[in-house]
Structure formats: C-alpha cells, structure tokens
Protein backbone atom coordinates (compact mmCIF):
# COMPACT_ATOMS: atom_id res chain seq x y z
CA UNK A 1 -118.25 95.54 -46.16
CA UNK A 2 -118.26 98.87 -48.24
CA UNK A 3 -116.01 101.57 -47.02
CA UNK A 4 -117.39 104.74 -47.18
CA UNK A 5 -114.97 107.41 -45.79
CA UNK A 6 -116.59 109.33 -43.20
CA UNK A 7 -114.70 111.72 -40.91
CA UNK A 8 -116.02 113.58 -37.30
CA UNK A 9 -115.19 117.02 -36.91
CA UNK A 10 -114.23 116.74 -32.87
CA UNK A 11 -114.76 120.26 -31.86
CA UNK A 12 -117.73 120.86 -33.79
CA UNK A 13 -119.93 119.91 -30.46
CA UNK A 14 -118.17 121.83 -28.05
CA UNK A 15 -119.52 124.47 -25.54
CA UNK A 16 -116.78 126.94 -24.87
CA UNK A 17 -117.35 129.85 -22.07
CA UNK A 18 -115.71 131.12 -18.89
CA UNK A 19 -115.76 128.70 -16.36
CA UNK A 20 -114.93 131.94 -14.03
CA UNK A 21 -114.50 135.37 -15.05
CA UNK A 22 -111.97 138.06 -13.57
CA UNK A 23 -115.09 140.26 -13.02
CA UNK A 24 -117.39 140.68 -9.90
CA UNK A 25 -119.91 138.30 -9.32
CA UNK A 26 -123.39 138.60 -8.10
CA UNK A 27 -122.22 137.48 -4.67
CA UNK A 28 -119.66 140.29 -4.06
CA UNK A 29 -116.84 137.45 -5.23
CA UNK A 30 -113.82 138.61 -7.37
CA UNK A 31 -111.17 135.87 -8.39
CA UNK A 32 -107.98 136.74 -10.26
CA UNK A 33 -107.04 135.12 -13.07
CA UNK A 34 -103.31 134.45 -11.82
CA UNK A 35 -104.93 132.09 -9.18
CA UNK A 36 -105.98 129.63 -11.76
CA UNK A 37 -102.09 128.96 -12.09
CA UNK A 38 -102.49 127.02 -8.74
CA UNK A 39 -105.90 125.87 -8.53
CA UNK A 40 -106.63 123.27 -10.85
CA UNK A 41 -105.03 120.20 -9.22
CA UNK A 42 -108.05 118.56 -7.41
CA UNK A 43 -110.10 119.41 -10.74
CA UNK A 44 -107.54 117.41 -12.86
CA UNK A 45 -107.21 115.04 -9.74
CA UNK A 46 -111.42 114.56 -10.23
CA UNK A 47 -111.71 113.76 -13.94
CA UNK A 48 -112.50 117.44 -14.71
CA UNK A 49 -115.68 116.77 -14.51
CA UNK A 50 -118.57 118.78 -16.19
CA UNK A 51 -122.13 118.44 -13.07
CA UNK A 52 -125.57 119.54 -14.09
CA UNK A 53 -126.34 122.05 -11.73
CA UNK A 54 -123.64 121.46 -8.97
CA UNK A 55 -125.22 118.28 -8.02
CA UNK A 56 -122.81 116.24 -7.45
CA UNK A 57 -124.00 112.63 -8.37
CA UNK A 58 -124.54 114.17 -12.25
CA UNK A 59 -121.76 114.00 -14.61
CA UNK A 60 -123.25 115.24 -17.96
CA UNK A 61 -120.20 116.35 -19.51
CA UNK A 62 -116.50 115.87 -20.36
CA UNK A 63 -113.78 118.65 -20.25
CA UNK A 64 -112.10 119.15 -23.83
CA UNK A 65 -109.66 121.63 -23.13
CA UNK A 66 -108.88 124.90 -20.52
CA UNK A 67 -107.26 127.76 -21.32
CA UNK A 68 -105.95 130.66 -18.49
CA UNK A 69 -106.29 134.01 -20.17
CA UNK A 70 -105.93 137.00 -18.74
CA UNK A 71 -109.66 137.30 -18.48
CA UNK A 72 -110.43 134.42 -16.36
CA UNK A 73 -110.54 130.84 -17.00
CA UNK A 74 -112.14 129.44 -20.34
CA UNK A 75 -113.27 126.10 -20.98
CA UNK A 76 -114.31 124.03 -23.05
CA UNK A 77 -116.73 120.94 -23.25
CA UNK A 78 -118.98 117.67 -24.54
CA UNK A 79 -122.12 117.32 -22.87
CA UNK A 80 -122.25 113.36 -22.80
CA UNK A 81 -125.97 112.74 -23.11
CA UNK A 82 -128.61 113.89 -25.82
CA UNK A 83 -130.71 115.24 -23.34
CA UNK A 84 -128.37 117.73 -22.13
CA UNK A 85 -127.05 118.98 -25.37
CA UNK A 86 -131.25 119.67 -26.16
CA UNK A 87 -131.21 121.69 -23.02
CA UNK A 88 -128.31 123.44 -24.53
CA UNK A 89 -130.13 123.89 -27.65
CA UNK A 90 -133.06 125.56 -25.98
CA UNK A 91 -130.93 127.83 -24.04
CA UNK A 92 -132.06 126.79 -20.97
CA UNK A 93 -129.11 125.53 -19.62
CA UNK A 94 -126.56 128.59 -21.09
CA UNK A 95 -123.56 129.57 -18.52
CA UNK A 96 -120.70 127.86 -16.23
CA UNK A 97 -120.55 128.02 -12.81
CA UNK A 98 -117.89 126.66 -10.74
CA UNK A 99 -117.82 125.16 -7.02
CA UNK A 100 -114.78 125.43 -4.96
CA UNK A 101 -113.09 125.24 -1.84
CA UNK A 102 -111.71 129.00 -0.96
CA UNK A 103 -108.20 128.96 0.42
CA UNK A 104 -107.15 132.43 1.28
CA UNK A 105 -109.55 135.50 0.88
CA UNK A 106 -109.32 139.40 1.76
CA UNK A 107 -111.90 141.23 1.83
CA UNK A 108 -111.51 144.77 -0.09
CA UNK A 109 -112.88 148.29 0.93
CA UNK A 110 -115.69 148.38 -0.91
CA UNK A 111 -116.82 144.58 0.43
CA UNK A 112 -115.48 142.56 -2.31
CA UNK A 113 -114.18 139.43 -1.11
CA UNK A 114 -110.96 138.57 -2.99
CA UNK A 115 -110.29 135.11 -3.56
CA UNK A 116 -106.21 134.55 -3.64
CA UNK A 117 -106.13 130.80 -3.42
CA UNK A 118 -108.76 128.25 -3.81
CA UNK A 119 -109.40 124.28 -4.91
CA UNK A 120 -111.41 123.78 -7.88
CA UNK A 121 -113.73 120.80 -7.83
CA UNK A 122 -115.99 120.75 -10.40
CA UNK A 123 -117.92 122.77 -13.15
CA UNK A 124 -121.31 122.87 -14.13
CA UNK A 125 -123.79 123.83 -16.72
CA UNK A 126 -126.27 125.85 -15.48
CA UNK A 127 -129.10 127.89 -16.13
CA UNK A 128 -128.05 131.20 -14.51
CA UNK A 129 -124.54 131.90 -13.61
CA UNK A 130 -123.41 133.82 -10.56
CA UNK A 131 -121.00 135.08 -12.33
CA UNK A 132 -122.56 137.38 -15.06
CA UNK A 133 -119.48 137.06 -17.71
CA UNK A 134 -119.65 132.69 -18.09
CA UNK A 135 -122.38 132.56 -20.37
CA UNK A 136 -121.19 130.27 -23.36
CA UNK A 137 -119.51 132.32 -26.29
CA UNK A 138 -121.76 130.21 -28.88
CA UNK A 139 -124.12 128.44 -28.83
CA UNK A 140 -123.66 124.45 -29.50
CA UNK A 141 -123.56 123.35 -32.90
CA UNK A 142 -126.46 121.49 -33.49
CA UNK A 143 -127.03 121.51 -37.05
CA UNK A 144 -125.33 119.10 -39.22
CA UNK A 145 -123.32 120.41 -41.93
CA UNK A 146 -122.31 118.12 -44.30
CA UNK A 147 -119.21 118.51 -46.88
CA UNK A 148 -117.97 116.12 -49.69
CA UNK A 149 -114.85 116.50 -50.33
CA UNK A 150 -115.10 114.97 -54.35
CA UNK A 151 -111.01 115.40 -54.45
CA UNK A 152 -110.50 113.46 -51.32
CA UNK A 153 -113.54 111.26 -52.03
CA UNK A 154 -114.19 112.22 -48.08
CA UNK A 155 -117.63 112.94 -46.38
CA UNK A 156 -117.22 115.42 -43.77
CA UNK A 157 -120.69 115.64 -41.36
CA UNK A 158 -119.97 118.51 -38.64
CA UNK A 159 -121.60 118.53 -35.63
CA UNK A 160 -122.69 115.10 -34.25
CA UNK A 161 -121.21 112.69 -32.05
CA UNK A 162 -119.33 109.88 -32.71
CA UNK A 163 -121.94 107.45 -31.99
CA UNK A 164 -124.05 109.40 -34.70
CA UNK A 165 -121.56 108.84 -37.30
CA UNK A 166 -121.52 105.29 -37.22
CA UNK A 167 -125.21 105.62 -37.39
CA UNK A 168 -124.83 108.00 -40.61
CA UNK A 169 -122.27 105.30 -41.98
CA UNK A 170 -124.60 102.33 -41.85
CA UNK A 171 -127.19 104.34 -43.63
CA UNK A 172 -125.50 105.17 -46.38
CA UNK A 173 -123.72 101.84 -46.76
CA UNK A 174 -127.07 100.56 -46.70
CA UNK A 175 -128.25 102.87 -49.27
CA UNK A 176 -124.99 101.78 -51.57
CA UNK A 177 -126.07 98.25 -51.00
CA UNK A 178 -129.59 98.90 -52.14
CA UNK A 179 -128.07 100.88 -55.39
CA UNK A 180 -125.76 97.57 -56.14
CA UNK A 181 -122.20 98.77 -55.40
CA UNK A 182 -120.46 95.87 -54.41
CA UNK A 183 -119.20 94.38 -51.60
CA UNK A 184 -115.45 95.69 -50.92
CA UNK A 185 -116.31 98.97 -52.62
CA UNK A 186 -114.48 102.01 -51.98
CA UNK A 187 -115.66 105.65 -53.21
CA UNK A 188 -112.41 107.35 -54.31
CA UNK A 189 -113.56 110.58 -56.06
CA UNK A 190 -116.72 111.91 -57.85
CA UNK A 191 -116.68 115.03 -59.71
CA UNK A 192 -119.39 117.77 -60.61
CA UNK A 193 -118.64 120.13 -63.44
CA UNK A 194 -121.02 122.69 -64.57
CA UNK A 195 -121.24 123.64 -67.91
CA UNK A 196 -120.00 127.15 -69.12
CA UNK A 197 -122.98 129.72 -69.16
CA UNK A 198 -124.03 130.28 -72.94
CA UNK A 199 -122.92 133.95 -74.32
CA UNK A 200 -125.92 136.29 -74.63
CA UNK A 201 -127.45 136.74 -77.67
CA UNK A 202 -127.01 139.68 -79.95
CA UNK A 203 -130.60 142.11 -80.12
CA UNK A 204 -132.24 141.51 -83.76
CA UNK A 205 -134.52 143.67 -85.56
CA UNK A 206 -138.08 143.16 -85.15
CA UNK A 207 -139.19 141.44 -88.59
CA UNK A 208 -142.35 140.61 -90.06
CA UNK A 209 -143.67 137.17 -89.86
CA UNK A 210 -143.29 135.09 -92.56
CA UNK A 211 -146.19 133.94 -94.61
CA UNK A 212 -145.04 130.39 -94.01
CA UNK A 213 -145.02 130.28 -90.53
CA UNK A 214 -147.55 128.34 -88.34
CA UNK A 215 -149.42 130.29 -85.85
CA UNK A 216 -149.55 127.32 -83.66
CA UNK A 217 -145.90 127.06 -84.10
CA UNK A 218 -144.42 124.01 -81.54
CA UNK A 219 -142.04 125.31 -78.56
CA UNK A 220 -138.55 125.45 -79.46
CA UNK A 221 -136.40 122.41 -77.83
CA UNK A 222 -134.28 125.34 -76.19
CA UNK A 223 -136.80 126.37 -74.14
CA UNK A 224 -139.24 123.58 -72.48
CA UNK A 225 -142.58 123.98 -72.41
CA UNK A 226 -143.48 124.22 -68.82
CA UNK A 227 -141.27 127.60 -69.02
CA UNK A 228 -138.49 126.60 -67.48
CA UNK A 229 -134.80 126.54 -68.48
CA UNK A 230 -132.17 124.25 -67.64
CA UNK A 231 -129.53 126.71 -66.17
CA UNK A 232 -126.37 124.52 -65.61
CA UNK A 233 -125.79 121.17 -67.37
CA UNK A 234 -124.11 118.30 -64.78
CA UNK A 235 -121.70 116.42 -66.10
CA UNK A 236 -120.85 113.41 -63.32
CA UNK A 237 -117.10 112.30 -63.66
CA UNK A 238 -116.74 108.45 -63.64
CA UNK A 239 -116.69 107.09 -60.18
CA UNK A 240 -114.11 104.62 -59.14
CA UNK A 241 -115.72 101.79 -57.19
C-alpha cells in the first residue's frame, strides 16, 4: 500500500448562520438571546438534529458547534447528503429556522409576543426563514482547494467530505502505481525552486549590419521560434520515496 498523506480540513463544509436572531420576526415573534441559556436541553437531548424543512422524519444534517452571542443563537452545520449540500449550492435552500415549544410569553404594547422561555427541538434548513436575520453568513464551500504542503510532504484538499477524500486518495495512489512508485512508498517532501529572473540588458547603439551576416539568419537559442520565452526555469528537488 502507498501512503500518500492526505489531510481533511473539517470546517471547510460547514454552514454557519443564526439559528434565531434577537430581532423581530415576520410573525410578530421576538426571542432574547439570554433565553438560549436555558433552552437547549431537549435539542442536545434529540441529537441536535439539523430537518429539511421542519419535517420531522428528515435528518439532512449534523450540528458542528453553537455559539450564544449576544445577537441570537449561531450555529453551525454538515449537511449529511450530496443532495442537500447542491441545494445549498444553488441557494435554494439558504436560512435556519427553528421549531419549538414556547414556555412563557408576554405580549408587548406594540403586539410583539416575547418569548421568555421555550424548548428547542430541532433546526432546519430552509428556503425562506421567518426570521429575516438567519440567512447563512457564507455560503458552503463547494470548491475544492487543494494545497501541497512540499515542507510537510502533506496534501491538503479543502472542502469535501471525508468519504471524498478516501476517494481522492485511491486516485492518486492509483496514479503513483501507474507511474511505478513502489509498493510501501511514502512521499516525504518535493521541492519547486524557480530560477532567479535574468538582469535586463543594457540599451546598445543601433549599428550597421555587417557584411557577413546572413539575411536568413537562424533564431537565436534564447528566444524559441514559436515566440515564446521560457519565463521561470523548474528545478524539481529529489523526492524521497
């Protein structure tokens, strides 16, 4: 087997948005962030689960972490399936919404209903939030950025799933196979250098051509014929196999 280090970046999929806002909603609901403090038992109790559009038999994500601020509760999550992270993608599922159990409400003079106490069940990804401020921060990472570390002799490939690396890592051990690195290998460091830029030449007076020259004189080896130039010169460090 060749080992090939490969590492996953673990946040690099994550959606991260209020799950609930300390701002009015659309339905006249306001909940302070200080209740949060109290209300995430039967959510924790539940598996923190992530529902596709409060139904509840559809678990299509994984909480990563919460965080109470003083703006409202912020999460963040995995989707677990490809199809919902596409959805993501598109933007057409782009907010949290959360369903609860209210506890203890008052309703304020203007006809805002307070919520002091409630149970939080679940959250969900959804096209349009109720409450206006719980559309994700960013959008998911869906490109795939990949970085070689040539000190470490490390390949780091953001944004895909676990599952996806090991498909990454069989490809490219089966591309070193193919190129005849043996068995047991192990890439320890690989090295680009690029050459230092030549110093620019000093302006010469125009002369006359000499009588000896050719007038179908050959291209100089400097400069190759298809007008190009080669800008940097590579120079590949040995690679310890």
């Amino acid at each position: 087997m060749i080992r090939f280090p490969l590492e996953y970046k673990a946040d690099a999929d994550l959606v991260v948005g209020y799950a609930n806002k300390a701002i009015v909603d659309d339905g006249r609901d306001f909940i302070p962030a200080e209740v949060w403090f109290n209300a995430l038992r039967t959510f924790f109790r539940e598996g923190m689960p992530i529902k596709l559009l409060h139904r509840p038999g559809l678990v299509v994500g994984e909480t990563v972490w919460l965080k109470i601020t003083e703006d409202g509760l912020v999460l963040a999550s995995r989707p677990l399936f490809p199809e919902i992270r596409g959805l993501i993608e598109k933007g057409l599922l782009r907010a949290y919404s959360i369903g609860y159990v209210p506890k203890k409400v008052q309703i304020q003079p203007d006809g805002v209903r307070a919520i002091l106490d409630l149970d939080l069940y679940e959250v969900s990804y959804v096209d349009e939030p109720m409450n206006r401020g719980c559309f994700f921060m960013g959008k998911m990472r869906m490109d795939h950025e990949v970085v070689f570390d040539a000190e470490k002799g490390t390949v780091t490939i953001l944004g895909v799933t676990p599952e996806e690396m090991g498909d990454i890592a069989a490809a490219i051990r089966e591309l070193l196979v193919k190129a005849g690195v043996p068995e047991g290998a192990t890439l320890q460091a690989s090295e680009f250098k690029a050459a230092p830029a030549p110093e620019p030449s000093k302006p010469q007076e125009p002369t006359a051509p000499s009588a000896e020259a050719s007038a179908t004189e050959a291209p100089s080896a400097e400069a190759p014929a298809d007008g190009t130039e080669d800008l940097v010169d590579v120079d590949l460090e040995s690679v310890d196999w």
